[in-house]
C-alpha atoms as a PDB file:
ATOM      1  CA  UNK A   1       0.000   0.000   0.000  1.00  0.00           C
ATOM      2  CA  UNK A   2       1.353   3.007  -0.609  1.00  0.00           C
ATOM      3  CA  UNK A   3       0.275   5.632   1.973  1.00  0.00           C
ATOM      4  CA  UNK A   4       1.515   8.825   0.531  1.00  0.00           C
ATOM      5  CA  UNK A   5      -0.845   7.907  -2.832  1.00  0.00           C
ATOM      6  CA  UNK A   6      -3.795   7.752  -0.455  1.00  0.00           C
ATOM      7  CA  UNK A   7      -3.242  10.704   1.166  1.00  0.00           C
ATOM      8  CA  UNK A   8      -1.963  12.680  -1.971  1.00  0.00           C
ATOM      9  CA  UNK A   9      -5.633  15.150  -2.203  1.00  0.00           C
ATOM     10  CA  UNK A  10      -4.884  16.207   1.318  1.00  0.00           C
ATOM     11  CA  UNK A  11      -1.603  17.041   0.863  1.00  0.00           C
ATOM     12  CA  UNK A  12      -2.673  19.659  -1.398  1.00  0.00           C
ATOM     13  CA  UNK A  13      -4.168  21.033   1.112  1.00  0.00           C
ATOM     14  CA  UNK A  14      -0.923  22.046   2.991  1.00  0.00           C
ATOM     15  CA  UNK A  15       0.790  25.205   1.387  1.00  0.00           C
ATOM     16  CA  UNK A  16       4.507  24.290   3.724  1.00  0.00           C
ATOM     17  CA  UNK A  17       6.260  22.052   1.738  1.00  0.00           C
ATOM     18  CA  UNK A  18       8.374  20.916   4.671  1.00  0.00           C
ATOM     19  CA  UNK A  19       5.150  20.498   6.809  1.00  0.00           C
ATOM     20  CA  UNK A  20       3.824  18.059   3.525  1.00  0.00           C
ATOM     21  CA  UNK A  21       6.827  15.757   4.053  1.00  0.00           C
ATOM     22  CA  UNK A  22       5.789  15.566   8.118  1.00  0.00           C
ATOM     23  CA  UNK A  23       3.133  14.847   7.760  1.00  0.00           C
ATOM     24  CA  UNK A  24       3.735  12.068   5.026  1.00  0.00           C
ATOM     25  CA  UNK A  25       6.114  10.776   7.534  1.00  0.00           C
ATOM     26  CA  UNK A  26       3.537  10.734  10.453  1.00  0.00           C
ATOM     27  CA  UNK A  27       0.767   8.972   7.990  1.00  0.00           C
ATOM     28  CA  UNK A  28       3.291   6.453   7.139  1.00  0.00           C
ATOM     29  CA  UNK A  29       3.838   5.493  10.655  1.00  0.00           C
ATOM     30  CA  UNK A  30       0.317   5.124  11.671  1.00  0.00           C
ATOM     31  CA  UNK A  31      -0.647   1.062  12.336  1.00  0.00           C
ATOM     32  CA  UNK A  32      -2.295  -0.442   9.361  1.00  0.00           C
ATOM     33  CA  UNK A  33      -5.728  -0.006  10.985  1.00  0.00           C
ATOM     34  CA  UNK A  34      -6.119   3.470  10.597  1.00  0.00           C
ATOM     35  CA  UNK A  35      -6.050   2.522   7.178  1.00  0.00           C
ATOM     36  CA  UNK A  36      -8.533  -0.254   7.101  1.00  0.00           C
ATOM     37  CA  UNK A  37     -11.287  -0.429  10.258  1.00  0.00           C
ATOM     38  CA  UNK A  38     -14.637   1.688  10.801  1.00  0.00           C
ATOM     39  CA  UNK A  39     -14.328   4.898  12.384  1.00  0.00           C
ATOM     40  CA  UNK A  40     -17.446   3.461  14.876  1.00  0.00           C
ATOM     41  CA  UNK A  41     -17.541  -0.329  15.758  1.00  0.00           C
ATOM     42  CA  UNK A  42     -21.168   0.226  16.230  1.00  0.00           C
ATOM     43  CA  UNK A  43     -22.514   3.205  14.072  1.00  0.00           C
ATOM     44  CA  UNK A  44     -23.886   4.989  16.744  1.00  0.00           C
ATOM     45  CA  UNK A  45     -21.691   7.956  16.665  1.00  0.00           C
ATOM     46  CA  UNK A  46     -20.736   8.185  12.843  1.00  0.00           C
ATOM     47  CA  UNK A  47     -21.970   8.592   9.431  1.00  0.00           C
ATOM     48  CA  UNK A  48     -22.531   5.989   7.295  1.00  0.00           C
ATOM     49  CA  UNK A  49     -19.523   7.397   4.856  1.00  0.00           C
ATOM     50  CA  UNK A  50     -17.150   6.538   8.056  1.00  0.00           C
ATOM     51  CA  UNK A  51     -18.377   2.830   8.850  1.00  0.00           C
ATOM     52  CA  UNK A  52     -17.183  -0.251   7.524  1.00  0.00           C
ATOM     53  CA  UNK A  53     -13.241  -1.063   5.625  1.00  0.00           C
ATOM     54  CA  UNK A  54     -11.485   2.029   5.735  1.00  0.00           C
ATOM     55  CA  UNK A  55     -14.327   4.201   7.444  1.00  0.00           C
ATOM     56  CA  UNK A  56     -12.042   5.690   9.969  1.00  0.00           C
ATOM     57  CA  UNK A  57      -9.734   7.064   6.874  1.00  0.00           C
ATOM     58  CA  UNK A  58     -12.590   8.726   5.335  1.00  0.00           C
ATOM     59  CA  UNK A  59     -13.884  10.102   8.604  1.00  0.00           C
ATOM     60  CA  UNK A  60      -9.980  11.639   9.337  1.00  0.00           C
ATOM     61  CA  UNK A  61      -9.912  12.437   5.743  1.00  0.00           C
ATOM     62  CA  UNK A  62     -14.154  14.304   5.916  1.00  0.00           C
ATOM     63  CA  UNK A  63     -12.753  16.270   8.942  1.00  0.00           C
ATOM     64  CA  UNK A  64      -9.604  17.418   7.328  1.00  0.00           C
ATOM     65  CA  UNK A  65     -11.952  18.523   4.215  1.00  0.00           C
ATOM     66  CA  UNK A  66     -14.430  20.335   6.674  1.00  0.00           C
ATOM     67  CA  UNK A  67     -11.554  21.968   8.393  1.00  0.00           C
ATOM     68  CA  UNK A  68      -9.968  22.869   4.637  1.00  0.00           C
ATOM     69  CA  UNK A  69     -13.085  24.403   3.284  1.00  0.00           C
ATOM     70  CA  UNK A  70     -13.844  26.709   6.750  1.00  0.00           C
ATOM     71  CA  UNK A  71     -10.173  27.531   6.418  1.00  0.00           C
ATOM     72  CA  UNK A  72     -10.782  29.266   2.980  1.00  0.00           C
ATOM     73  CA  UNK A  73     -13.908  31.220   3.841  1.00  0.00           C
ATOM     74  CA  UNK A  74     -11.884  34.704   4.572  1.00  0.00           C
ATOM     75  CA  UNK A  75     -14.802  35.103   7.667  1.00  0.00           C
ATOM     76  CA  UNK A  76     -12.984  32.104   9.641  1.00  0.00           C
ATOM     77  CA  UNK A  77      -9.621  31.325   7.702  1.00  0.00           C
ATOM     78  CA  UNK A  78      -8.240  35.100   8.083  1.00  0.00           C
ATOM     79  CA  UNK A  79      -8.264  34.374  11.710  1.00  0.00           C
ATOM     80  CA  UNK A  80      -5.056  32.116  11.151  1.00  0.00           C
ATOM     81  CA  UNK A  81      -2.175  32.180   9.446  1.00  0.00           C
ATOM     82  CA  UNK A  82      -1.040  30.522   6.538  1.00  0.00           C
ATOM     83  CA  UNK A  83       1.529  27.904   8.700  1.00  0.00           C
ATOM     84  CA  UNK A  84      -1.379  27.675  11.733  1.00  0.00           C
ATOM     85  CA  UNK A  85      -3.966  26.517   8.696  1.00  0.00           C
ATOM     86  CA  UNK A  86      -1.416  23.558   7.856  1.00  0.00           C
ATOM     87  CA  UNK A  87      -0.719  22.702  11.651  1.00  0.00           C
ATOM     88  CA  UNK A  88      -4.472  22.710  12.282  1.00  0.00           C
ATOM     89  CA  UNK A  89      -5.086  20.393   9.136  1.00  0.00           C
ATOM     90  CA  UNK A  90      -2.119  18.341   9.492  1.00  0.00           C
ATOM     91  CA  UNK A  91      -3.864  17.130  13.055  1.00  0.00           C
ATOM     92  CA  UNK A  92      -6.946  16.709  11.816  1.00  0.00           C
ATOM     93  CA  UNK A  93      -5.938  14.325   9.494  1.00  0.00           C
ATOM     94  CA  UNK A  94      -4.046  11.931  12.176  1.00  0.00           C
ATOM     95  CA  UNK A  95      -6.396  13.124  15.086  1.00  0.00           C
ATOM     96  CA  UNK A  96      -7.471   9.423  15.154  1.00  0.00           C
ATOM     97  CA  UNK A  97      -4.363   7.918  14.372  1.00  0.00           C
ATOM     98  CA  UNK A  98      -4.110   5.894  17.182  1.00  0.00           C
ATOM     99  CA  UNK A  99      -8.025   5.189  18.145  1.00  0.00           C
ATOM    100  CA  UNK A 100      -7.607   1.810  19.096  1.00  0.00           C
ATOM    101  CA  UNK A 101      -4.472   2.384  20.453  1.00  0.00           C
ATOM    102  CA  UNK A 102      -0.506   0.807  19.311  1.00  0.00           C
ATOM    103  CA  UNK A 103      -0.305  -2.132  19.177  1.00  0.00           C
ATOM    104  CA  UNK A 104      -4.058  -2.231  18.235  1.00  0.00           C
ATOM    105  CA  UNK A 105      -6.551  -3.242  20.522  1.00  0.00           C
ATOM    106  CA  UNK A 106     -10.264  -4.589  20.008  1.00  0.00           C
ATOM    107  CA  UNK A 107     -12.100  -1.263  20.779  1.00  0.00           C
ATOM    108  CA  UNK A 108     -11.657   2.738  20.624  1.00  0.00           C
ATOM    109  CA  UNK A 109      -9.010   3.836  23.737  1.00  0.00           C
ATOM    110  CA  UNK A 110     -10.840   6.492  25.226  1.00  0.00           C
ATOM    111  CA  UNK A 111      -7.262   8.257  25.888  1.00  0.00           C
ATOM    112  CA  UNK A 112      -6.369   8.154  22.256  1.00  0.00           C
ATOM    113  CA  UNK A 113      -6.426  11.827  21.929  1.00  0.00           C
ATOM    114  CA  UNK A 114      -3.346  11.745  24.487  1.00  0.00           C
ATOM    115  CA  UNK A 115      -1.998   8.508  22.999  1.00  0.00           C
ATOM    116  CA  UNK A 116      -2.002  10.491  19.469  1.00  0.00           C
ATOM    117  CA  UNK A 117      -0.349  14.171  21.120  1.00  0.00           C
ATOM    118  CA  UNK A 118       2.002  12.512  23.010  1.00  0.00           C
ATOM    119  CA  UNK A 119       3.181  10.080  20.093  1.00  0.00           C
ATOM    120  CA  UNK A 120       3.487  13.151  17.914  1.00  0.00           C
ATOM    121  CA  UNK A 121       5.950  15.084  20.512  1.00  0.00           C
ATOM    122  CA  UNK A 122       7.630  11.987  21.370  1.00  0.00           C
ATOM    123  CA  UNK A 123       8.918  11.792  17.099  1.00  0.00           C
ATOM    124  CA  UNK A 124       8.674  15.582  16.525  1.00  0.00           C
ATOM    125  CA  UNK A 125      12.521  15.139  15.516  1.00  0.00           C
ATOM    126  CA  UNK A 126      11.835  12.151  13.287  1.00  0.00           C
ATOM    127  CA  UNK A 127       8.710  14.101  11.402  1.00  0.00           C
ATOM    128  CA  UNK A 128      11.246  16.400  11.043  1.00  0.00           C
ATOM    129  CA  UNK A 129       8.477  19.349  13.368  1.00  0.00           C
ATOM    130  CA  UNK A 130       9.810  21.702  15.445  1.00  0.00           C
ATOM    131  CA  UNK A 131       8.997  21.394  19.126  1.00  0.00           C
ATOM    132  CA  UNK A 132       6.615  24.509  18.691  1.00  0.00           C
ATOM    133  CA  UNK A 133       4.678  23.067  15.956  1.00  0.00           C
ATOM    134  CA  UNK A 134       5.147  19.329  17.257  1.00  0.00           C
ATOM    135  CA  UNK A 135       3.484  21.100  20.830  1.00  0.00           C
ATOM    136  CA  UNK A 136       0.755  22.932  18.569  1.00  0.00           C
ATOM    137  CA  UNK A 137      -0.867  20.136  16.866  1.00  0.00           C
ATOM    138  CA  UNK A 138      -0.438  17.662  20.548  1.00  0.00           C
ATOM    139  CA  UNK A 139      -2.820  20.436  22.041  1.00  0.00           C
ATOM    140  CA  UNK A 140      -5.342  20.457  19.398  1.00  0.00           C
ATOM    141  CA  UNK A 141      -5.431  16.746  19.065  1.00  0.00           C
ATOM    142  CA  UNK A 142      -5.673  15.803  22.953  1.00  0.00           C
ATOM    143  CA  UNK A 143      -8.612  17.774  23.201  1.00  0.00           C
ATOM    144  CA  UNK A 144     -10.266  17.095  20.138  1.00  0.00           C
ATOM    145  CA  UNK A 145     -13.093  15.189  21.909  1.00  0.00           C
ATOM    146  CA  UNK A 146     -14.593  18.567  23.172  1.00  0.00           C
ATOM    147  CA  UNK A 147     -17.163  17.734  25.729  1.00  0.00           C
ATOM    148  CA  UNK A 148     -16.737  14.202  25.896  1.00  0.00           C
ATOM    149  CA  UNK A 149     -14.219  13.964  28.730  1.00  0.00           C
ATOM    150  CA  UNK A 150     -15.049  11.054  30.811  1.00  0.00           C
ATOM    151  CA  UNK A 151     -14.629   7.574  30.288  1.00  0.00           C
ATOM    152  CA  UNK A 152     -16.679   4.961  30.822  1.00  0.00           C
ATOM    153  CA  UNK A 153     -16.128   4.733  33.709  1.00  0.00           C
ATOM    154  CA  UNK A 154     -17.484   8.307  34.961  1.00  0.00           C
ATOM    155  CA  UNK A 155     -13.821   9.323  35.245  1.00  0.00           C
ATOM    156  CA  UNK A 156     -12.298  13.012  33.898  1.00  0.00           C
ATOM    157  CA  UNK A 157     -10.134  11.662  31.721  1.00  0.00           C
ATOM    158  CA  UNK A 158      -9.431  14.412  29.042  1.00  0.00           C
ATOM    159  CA  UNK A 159      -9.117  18.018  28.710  1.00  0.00           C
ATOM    160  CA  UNK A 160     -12.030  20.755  27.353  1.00  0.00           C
ATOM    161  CA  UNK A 161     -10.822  22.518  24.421  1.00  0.00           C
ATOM    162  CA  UNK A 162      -9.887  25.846  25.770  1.00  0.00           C
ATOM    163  CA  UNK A 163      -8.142  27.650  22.652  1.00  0.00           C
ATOM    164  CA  UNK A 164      -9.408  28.985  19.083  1.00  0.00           C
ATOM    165  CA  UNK A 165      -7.338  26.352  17.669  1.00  0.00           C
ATOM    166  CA  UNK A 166      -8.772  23.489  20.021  1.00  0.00           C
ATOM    167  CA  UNK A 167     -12.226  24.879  19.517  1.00  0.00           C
ATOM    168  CA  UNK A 168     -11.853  24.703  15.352  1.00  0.00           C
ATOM    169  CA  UNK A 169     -10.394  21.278  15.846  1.00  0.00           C
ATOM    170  CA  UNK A 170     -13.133  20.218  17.709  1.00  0.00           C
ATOM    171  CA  UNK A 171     -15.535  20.926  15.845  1.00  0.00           C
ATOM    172  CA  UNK A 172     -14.320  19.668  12.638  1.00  0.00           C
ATOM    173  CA  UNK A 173     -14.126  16.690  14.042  1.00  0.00           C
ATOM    174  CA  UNK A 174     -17.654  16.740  15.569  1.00  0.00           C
ATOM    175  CA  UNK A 175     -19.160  17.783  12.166  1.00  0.00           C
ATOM    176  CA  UNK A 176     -17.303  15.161  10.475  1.00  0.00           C
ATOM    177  CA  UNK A 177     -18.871  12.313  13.008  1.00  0.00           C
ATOM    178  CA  UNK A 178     -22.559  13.508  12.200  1.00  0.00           C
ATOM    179  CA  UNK A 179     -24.916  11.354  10.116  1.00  0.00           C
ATOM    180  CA  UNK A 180     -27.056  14.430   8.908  1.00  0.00           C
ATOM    181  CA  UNK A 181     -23.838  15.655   6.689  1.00  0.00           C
ATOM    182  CA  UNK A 182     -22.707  13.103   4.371  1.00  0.00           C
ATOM    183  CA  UNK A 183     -19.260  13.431   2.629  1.00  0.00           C
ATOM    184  CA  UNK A 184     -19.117  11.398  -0.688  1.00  0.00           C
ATOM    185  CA  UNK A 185     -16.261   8.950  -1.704  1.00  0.00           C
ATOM    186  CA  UNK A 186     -15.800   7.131  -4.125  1.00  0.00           C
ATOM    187  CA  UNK A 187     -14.493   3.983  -4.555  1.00  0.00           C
ATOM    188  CA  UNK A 188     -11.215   4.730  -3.420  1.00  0.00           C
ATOM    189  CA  UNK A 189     -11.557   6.875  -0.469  1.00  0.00           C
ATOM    190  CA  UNK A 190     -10.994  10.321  -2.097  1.00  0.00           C
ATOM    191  CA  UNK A 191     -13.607  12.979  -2.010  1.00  0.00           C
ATOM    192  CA  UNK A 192     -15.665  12.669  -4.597  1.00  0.00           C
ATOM    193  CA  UNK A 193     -16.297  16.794  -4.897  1.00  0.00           C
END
């Protein structure tokens, strides 16, 4: 499989060239699942675009295309700057990169916001980030959740979004996971618009 040809729409979506290579580098060291499993075991919280083989890569791939065409309405995307536009859809692509966890496990981590920030800190040198941008997109990412802090077991587990950045990440992410907005693809997972 070659992950940089499945990825290769959204990385026209990044204007840094050096921030296109990271985040090549980061896709191709996501575990094969991201690639291949249902963004939702059980449909309840996702469209039907993101269920079934390779529903969670359409579902990162919906909320990077949400965030992308918010980002070039001059009302919301002249609130950032060109290099905060790529860092914001850089994460939203890989804010699920490790859902079920690494090495895979048989259902969503609830931590896998923090699984995913800390992972991308941890390599910042090896994606070739700086520690600035490496910190940016961990903040976004660990609190991408938005209200949906507690796990299952009633505990506090994750952080509120607090920031602008948080906030847009969020809710790209939450528009992405809702069945009344449907995101074509075709038969092999690009946008079909």
């Amino acid at each position: 499989m070659n992950r940089k040809e499945i990825i290769k729409e959204e990385l026209h979506y990044i204007e840094d060239n050096q921030l296109k290579e990271s985040l090549e580098k980061i896709v191709e060291d996501l575990p094969e699942y991201w690639f291949h499993k249902a963004a939702s075991s059980t449909g309840k919280y996702h469209p039907e675009y993101a269920l079934g083989e390779g529903g969670l890569l359409r579902h990162s791939k919906a909320a990077m295309r949400i965030g992308y065409e918010l980002l070039m309405n001059p009302v919301i995307g002249d609130k950032y700057t060109s290099h905060e536009k790529d860092l914001l859809l850089m994460s939203l692509l890989v804010h699920d990169g490790l859902k079920l966890g690494n090495p895979e496990e048989n259902y969503t981590r609830f931590d896998h916001p923090i699984l995913m920030a800390n992972h991308i800190l941890e390599n910042h040198e090896k994606y070739h980030l700086t520690k600035q941008d490496a910190t940016f997109m961990a903040d976004v990412i660990k609190t991408h959740m938005g209200a949906w802090t507690t796990d299952y077991n009633g505990e506090e587990v994750l952080e509120k979004p607090q920031t602008k950045y948080q906030n847009f990440v969020h809710m790209c992410d939450f528009l992405a996971s809702r069945k009344c907005l449907l995101v074509p693809f075709d038969k092999e997972n690009k946008i079909s618009v």
